[in-house]
Protein backbone atom coordinates (compact mmCIF):
# COMPACT_ATOMS: atom_id res chain seq x y z
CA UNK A 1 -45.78 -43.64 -72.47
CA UNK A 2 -48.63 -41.98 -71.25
CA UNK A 3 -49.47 -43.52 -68.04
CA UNK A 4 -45.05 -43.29 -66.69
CA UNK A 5 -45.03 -40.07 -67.29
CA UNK A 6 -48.79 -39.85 -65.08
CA UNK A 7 -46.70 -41.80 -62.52
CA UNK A 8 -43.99 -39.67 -63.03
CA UNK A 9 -45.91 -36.82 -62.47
CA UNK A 10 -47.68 -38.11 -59.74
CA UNK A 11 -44.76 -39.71 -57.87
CA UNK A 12 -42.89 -35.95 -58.19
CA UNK A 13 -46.35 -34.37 -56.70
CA UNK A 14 -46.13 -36.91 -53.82
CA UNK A 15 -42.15 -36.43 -52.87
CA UNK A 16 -42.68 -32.46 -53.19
CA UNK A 17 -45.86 -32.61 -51.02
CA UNK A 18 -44.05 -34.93 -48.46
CA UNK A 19 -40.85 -32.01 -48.52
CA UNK A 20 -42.82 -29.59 -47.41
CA UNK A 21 -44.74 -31.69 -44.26
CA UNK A 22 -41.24 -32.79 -43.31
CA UNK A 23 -40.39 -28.97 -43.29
CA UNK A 24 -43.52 -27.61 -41.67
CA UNK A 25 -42.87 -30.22 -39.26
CA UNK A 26 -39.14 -29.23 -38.47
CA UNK A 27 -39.99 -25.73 -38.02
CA UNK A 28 -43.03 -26.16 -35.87
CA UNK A 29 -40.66 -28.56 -33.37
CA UNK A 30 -38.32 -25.89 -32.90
CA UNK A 31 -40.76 -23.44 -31.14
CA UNK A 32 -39.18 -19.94 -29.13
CA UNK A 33 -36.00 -19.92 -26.23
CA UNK A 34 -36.18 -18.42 -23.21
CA UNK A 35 -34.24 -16.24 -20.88
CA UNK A 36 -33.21 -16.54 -17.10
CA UNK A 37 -32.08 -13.41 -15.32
CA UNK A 38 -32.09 -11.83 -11.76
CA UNK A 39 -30.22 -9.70 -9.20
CA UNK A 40 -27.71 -10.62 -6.94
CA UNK A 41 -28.10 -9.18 -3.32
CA UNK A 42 -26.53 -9.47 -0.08
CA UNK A 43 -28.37 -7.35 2.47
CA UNK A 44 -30.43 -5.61 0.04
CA UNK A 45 -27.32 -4.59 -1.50
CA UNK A 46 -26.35 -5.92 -5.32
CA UNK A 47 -23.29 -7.54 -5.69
CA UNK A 48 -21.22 -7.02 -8.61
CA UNK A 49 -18.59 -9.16 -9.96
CA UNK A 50 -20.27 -12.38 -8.47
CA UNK A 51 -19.85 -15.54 -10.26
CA UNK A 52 -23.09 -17.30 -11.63
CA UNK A 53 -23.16 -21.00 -12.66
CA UNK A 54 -26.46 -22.50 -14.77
CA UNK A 55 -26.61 -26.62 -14.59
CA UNK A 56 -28.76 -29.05 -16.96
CA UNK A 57 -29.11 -32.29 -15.07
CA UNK A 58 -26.38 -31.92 -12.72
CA UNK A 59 -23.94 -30.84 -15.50
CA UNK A 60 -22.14 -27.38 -16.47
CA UNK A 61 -23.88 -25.40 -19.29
CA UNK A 62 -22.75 -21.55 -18.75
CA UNK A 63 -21.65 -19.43 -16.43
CA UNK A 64 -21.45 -15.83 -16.31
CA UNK A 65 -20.93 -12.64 -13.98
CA UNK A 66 -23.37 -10.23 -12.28
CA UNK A 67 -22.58 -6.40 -13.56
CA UNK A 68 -22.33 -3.54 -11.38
CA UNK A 69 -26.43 -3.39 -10.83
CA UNK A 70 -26.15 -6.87 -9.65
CA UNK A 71 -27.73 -8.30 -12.39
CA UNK A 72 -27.26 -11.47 -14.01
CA UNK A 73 -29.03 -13.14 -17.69
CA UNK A 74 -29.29 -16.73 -19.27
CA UNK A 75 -30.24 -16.14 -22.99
CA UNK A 76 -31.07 -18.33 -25.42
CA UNK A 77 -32.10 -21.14 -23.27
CA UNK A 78 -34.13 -24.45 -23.99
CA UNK A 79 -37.53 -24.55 -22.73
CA UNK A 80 -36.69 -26.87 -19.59
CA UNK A 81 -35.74 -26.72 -15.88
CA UNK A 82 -32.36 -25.39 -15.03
CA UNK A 83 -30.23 -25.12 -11.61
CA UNK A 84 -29.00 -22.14 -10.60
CA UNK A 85 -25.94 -21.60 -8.40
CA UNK A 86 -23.52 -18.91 -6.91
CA UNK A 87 -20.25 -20.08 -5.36
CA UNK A 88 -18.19 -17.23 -3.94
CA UNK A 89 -15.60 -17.08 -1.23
CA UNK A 90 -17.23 -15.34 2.23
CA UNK A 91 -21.02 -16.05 1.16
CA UNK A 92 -22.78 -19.08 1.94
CA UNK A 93 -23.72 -21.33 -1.54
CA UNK A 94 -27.06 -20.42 -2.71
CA UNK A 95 -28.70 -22.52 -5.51
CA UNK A 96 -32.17 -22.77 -6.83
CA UNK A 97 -34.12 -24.44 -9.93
CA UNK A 98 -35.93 -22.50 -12.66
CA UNK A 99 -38.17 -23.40 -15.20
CA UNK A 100 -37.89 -21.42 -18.26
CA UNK A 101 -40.92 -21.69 -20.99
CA UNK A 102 -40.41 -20.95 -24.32
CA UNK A 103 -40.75 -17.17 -25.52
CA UNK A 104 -41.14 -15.93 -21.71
CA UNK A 105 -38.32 -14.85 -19.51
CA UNK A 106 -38.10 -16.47 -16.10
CA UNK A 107 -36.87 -14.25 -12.89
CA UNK A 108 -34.64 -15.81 -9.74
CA UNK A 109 -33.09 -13.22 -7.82
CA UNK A 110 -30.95 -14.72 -5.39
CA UNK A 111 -30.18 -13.44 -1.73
CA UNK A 112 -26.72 -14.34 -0.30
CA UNK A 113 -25.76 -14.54 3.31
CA UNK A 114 -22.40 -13.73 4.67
CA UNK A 115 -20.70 -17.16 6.42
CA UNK A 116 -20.75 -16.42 10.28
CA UNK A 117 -16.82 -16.16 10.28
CA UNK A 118 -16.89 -13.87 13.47
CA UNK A 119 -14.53 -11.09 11.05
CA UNK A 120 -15.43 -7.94 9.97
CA UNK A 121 -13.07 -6.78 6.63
CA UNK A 122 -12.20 -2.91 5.53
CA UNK A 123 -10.79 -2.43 2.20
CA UNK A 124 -9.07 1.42 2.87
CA UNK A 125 -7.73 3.86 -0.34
CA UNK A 126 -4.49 2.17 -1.81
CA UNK A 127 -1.93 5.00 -2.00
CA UNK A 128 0.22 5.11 -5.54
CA UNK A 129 3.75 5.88 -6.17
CA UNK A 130 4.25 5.24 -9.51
CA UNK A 131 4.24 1.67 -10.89
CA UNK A 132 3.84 0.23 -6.84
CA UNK A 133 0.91 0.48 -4.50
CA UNK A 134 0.48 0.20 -1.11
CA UNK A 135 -2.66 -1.78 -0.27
CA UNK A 136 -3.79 -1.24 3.03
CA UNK A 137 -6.63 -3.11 4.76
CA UNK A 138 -8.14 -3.38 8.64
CA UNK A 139 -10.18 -6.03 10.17
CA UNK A 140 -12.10 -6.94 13.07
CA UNK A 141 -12.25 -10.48 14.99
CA UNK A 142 -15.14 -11.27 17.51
CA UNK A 143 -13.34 -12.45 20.38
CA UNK A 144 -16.94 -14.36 21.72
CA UNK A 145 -16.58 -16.55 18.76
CA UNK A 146 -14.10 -18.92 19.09
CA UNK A 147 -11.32 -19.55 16.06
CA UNK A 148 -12.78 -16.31 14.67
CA UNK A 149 -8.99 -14.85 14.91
CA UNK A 150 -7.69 -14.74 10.74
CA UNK A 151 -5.17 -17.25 9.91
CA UNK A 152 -4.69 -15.44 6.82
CA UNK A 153 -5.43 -12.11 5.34
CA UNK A 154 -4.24 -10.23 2.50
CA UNK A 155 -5.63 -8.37 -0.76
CA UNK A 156 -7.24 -9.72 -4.58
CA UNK A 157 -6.46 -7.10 -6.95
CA UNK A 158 -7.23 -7.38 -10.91
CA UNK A 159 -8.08 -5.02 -13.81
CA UNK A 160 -11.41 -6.76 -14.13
CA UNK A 161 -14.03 -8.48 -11.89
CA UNK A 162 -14.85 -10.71 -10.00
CA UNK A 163 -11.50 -9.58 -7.79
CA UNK A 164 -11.17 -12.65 -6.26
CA UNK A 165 -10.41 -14.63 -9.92
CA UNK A 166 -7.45 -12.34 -9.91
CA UNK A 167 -3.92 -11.99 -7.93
CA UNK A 168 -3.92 -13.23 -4.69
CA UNK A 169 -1.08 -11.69 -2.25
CA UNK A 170 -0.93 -12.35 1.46
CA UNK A 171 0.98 -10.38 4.34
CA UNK A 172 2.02 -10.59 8.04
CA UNK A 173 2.38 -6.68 8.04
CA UNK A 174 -0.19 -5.97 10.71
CA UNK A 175 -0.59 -3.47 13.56
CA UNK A 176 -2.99 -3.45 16.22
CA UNK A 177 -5.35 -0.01 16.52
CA UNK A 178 -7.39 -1.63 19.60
CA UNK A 179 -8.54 -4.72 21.38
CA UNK A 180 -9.46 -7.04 18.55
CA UNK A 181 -8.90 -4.28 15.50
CA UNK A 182 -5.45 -4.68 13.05
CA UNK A 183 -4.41 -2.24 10.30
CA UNK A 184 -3.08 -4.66 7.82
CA UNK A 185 -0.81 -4.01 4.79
CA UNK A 186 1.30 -4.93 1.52
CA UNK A 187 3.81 -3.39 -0.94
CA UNK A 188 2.89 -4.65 -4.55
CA UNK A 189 5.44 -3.37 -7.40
CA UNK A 190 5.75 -3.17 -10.85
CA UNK A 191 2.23 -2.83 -11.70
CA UNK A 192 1.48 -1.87 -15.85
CA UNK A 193 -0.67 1.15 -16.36
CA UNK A 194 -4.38 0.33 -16.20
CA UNK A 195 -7.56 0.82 -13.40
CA UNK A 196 -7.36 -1.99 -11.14
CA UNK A 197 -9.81 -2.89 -8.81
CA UNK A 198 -8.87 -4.74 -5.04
CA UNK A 199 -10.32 -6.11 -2.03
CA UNK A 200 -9.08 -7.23 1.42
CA UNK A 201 -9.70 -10.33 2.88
CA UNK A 202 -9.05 -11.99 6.35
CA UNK A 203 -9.43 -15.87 6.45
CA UNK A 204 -10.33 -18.12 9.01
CA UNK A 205 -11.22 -22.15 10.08
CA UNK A 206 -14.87 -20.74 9.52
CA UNK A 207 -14.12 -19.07 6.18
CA UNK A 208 -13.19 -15.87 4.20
CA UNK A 209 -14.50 -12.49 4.62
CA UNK A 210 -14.24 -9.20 2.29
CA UNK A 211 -13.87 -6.84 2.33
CA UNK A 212 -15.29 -3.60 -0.04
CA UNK A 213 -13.72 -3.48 -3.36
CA UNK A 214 -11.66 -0.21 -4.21
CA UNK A 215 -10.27 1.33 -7.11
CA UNK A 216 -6.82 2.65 -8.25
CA UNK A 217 -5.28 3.81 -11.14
CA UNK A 218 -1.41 3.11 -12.53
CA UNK A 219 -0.56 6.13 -15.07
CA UNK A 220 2.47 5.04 -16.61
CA UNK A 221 3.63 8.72 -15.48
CA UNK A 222 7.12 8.59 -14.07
CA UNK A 223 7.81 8.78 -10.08
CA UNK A 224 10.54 10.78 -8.25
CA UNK A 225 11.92 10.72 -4.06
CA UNK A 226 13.78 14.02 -2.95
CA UNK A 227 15.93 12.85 -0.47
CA UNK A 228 17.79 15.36 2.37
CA UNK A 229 20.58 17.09 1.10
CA UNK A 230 24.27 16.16 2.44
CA UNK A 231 27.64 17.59 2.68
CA UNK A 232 25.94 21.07 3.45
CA UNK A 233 28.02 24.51 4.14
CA UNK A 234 27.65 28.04 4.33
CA UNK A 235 27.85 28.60 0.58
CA UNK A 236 27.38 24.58 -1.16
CA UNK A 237 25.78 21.26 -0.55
CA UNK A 238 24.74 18.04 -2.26
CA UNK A 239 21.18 17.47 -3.23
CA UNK A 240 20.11 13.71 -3.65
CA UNK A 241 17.09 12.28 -5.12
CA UNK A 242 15.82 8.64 -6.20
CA UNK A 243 13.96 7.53 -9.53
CA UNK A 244 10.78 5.53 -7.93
CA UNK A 245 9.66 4.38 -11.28
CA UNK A 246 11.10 5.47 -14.42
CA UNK A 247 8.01 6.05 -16.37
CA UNK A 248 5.75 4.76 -19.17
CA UNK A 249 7.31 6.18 -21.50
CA UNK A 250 10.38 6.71 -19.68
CA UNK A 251 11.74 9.77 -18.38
CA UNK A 252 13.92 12.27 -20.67
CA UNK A 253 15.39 15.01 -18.34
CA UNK A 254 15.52 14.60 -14.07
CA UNK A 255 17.46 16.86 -11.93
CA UNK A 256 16.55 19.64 -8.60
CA UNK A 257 14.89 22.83 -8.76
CA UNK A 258 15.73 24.99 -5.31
CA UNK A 259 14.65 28.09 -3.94
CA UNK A 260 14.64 30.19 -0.73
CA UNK A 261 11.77 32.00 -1.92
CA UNK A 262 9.12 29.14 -2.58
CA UNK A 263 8.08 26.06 -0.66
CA UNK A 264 7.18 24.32 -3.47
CA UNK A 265 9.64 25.25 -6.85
CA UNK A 266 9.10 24.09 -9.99
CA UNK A 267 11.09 24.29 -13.27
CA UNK A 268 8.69 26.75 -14.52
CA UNK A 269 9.43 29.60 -11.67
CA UNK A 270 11.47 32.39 -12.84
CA UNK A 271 15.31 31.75 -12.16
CA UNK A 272 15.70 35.26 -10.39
CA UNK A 273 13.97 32.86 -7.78
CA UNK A 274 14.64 29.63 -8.58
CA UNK A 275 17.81 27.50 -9.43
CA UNK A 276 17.39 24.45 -11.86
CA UNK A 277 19.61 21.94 -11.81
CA UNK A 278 19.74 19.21 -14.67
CA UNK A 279 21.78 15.93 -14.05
CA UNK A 280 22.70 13.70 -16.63
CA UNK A 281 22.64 9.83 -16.41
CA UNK A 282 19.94 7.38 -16.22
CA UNK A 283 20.71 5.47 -12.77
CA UNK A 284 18.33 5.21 -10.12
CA UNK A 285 20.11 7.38 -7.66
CA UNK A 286 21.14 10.37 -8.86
CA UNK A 287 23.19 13.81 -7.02
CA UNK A 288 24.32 16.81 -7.94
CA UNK A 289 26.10 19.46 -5.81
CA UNK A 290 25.51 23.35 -5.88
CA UNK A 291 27.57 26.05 -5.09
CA UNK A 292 27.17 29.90 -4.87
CA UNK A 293 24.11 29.36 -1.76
CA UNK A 294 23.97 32.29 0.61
CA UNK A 295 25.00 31.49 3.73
CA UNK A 296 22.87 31.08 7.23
CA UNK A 297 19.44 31.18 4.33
CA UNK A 298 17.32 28.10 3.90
CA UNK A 299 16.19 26.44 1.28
CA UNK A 300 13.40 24.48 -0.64
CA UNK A 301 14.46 21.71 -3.12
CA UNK A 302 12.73 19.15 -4.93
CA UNK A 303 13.82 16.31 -7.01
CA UNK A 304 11.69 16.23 -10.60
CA UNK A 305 12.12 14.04 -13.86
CA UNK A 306 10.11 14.87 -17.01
CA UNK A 307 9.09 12.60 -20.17
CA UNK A 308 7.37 13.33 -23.50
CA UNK A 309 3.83 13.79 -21.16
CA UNK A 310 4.64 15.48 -17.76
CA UNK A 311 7.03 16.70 -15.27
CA UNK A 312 6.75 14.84 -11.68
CA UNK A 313 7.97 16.48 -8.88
CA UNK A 314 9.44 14.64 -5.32
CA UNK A 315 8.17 16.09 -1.98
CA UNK A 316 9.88 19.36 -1.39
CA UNK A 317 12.82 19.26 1.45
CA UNK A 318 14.67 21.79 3.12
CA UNK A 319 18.12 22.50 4.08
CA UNK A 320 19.73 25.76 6.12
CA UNK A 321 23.46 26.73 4.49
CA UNK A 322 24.38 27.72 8.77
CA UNK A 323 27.31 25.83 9.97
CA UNK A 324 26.89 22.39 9.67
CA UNK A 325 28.76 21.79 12.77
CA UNK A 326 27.30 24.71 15.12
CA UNK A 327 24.97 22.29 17.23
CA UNK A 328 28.11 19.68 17.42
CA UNK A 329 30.46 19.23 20.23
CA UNK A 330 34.00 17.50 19.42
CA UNK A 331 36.09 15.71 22.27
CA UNK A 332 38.85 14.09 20.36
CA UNK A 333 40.07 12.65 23.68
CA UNK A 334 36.66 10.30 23.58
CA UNK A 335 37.17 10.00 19.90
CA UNK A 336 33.30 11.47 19.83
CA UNK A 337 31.28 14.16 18.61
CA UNK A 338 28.14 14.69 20.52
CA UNK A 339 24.81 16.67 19.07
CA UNK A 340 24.74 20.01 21.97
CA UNK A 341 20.43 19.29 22.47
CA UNK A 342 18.79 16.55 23.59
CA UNK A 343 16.68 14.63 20.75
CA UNK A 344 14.15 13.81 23.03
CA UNK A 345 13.52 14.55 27.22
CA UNK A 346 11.22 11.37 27.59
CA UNK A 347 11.26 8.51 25.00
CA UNK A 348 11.25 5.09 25.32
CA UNK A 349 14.31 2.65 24.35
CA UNK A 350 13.47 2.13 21.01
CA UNK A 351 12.18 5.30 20.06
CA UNK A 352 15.45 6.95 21.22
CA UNK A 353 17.26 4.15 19.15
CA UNK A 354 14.91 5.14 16.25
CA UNK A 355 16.09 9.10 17.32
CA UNK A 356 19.29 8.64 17.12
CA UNK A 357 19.62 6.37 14.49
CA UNK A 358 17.57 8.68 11.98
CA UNK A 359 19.29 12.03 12.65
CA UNK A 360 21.10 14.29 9.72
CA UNK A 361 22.60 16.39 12.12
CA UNK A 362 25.71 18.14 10.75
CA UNK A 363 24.86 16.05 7.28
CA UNK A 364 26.13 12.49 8.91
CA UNK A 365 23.90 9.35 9.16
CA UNK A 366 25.99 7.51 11.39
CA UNK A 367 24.62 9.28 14.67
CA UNK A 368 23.74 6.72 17.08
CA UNK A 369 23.03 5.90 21.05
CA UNK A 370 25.75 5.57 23.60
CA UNK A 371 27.58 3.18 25.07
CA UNK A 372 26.80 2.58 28.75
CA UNK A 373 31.01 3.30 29.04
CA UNK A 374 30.75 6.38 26.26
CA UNK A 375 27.85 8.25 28.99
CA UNK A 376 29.83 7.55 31.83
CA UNK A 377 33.22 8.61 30.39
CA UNK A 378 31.09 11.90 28.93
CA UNK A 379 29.74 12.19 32.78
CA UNK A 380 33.46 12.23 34.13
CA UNK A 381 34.70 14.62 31.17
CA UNK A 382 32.00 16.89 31.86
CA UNK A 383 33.19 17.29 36.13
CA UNK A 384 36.62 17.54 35.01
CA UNK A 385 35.91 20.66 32.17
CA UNK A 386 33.19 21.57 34.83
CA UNK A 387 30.18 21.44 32.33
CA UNK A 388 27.95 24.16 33.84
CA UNK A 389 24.07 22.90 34.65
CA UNK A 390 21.97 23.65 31.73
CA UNK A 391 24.77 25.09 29.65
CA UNK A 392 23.05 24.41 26.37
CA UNK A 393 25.37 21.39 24.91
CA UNK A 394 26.04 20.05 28.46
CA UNK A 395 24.04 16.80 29.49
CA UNK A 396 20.89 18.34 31.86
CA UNK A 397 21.99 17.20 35.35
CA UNK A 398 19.81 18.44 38.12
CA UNK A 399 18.18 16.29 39.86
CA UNK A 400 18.57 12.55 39.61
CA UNK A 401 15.41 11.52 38.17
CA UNK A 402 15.91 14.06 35.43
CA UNK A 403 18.99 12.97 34.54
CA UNK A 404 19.03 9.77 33.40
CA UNK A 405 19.56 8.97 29.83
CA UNK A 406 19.52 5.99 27.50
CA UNK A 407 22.34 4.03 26.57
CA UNK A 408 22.83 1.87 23.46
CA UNK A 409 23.77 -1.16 26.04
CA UNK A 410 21.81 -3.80 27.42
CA UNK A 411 21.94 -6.03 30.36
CA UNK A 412 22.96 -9.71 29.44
CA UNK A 413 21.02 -11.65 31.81
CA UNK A 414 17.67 -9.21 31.19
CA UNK A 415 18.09 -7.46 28.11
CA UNK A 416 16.65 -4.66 29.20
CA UNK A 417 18.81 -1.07 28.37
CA UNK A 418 21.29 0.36 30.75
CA UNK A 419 20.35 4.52 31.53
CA UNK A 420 23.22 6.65 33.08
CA UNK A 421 22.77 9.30 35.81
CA UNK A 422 24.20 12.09 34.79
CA UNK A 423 23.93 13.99 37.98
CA UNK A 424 26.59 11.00 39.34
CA UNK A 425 27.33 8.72 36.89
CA UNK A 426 25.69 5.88 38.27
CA UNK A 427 23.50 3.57 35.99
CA UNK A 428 21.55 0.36 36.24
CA UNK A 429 19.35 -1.56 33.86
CA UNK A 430 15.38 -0.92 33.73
CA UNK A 431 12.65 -2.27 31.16
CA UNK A 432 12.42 -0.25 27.64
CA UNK A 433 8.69 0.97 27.82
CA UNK A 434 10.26 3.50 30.23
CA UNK A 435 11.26 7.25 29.49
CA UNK A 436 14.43 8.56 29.83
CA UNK A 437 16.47 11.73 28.01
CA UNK A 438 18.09 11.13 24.74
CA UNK A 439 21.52 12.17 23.15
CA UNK A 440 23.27 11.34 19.94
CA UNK A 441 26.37 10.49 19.07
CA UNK A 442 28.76 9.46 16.63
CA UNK A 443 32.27 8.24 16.46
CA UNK A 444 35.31 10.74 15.05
């Protein structure tokens, strides 16, 4: 009885004893991680938002993203040799092995070189209205390098970084500033309140290039357009305004505040100045006509809307109460009106279509260029009421190369624009780019 419980004892001694080697053991095997971190440059310039990718024998163990120092970090890491790598549209790959040690930290800063894409990328401010933005980029092509000409450019935007993991949108909206320089842009709407952060881009067969990543901000606040006021008198008219965006939370009250004493009125002037004017409704358009204006004055109006957090005000517009049809000339035998000045004594063909086609003269919209036939029937009215020269509303008519002025027709083997003479009525057909005299007109 004696001697099992010796063994007893002395097995128990040996299994405790061989316990605590198996966990001295364990504990000395495990040893300290270490850390891999580093900078990002391009240029000498950190890059933020750049994705980096860590590999173990050929195969994915973390990535991460460099912050707005440029920096990157690995924690945590096995004492062993890694592969670094950055991948990123418009840089060149870059990769690189590391051995980390255990307890030490191990540095690889990694410089990245643009790809040789012949492009040169400006991200410009994007301009808010409301819940939409307008991003606007430019870019550069060297014309020595051949297929250096974008196939493709467009904008990333996102509310977090890198950009280019985030919405992609494209656009053909691009004007030329010089030889080999385009302004390029895009409409993006319905944005939800936040900071967003975007970058243009032009592509090529050689690769992408960025642009410089901006900021902008959506508020949520509401967004109002003043539009010109119509159907205007000596005493009344109609103002007009547009709801942009109607707000985050939405918008409560909207209506006009006019003046003739400030530029810029606002709901809180006092009314012995300024005239508030509330409509009711919630559609996107919205009108509201006044009455009581003093006559030959003119005034400043602005579209507004307000919700629980701010009042937003459209750009301020004016509008004179003189007689709407005092620079107008009827001739009911033409079944015309015609505007008594000149829009324009030298613009090309479609800038005087542009002229014409944009005027508010009188409060219509349908003012337009005339007909080859229209100028020449106005030419042969004029002789027979004899239009005195320079009588302000009569066509100018002194010599023959000042008289010419754009008609609305073109030639149907050329295409180019008719002008009549209206010194003699003659006309012929010449390219656009050149300048001739511009009148409106509409039908009655």
């Amino acid at each position: 009885m004696t001697q099992i419980k010796k063994l007893t004892l002395g097995l128990l001694a040996c299994l405790m004893m061989a316990a605590a080697t198996i966990g001295c053991s364990k504990i000395d095997n495990t040893g300290k991680t270490g850390t891999i971190y580093g900078i990002v440059t391009v240029t000498g310039e950190p890059l933020k938002g750049i994705g980096v990718s860590l590999f173990v024998d050929d195969a994915l163990l973390l990535k991460t993203v460099t912050y707005d120092d440029g920096h990157y970090e690995f924690s945590d890491l096995e004492p062993k040799e890694y592969t670094l790598k950055v991948e990123a549209e418009g840089y060149k790959t870059f990769s690189t092995t590391v051995m980390v040690e255990s307890g030490r930290q191990a540095r690889a800063d990694m410089q990245l070189t643009l790809l040789e894409t012949g492009l040169q990328v400006i991200t410009f401010e994007a301009v808010v209205s409301g819940n939409a933005v307008l991003l606007q980029g430019h870019y550069h092509y060297n014309s020595n390098i051949s297929g250096s000409y974008p196939e493709e450019i467009g904008f990333y935007y996102s509310t977090s970084t890198p950009v280019s993991n985030g919405t992609k949108v494209k656009t053909n909206d691009q004007e030329s500033t010089s030889y080999y320089d385009y302004d390029f842009k895009v409409d993006v709407p319905n944005l939800m309140s936040g900071t967003y952060y975007v970058q243009a881009y032009a592509k090529n067969s050689k690769g992408t290039t960025f642009g410089d990543i901006k900021t902008f901000a959506i508020s949520g606040d509401p967004n109002v357009k003043t539009l010109d006021a119509t159907n205007v008198t000596q005493n009344t008219a109609t103002l007009n305004g547009e709801i942009v965006f109607a707000g985050d939370p939405a918008f409560t009250e909207r209506g006009f505040v006019y003046s003739r004493y400030f530029s810029n009125p606002t709901i809180e002037d006092p009314e012995s100045s300024t005239t508030k004017k509330v409509v009711s409704g919630t559609s996107t358009s919205f009108s509201a006509n006044v009455d009581n204006l003093t006559n030959n004055v003119t005034y400043h109006v602005r579209a507004y809307v307000t919700n629980a957090n701010i009042t937003v005000y459209g750009e301020s517009v004016e509008f004179s109460t003189a007689d709407p049809n005092a620079n107008i000339i009827s001739i009911p035998t033409l079944g015309l009106m015609i505007q008594k000045y000149d829009i324009s004594s030298g613009a090309d063909w479609y800038t005087a279509e542009s002229l014409c086609e944009s005027s508010t003269i009188g409060g219509y919209t349908d003012w337009r260029l005339p007909t080859k036939g229209e100028l020449q029937s106005l030419y042969s009215y004029g002789v027979s009421v004899n239009w005195n020269t320079n009588q302000v509303g009569y066509f100018y008519h002194n010599s023959a190369s000042d008289s010419r002025y754009w008609s609305g027709t073109k030639s149907s083997s050329y295409s180019n624009p008719y002008y009549v003479q209206m010194s003699s009525g003659a006309t012929d057909y010449l390219p656009s780019s050149y300048t001739y005299r511009v009148r409106a007109v509409r039908n009655i």
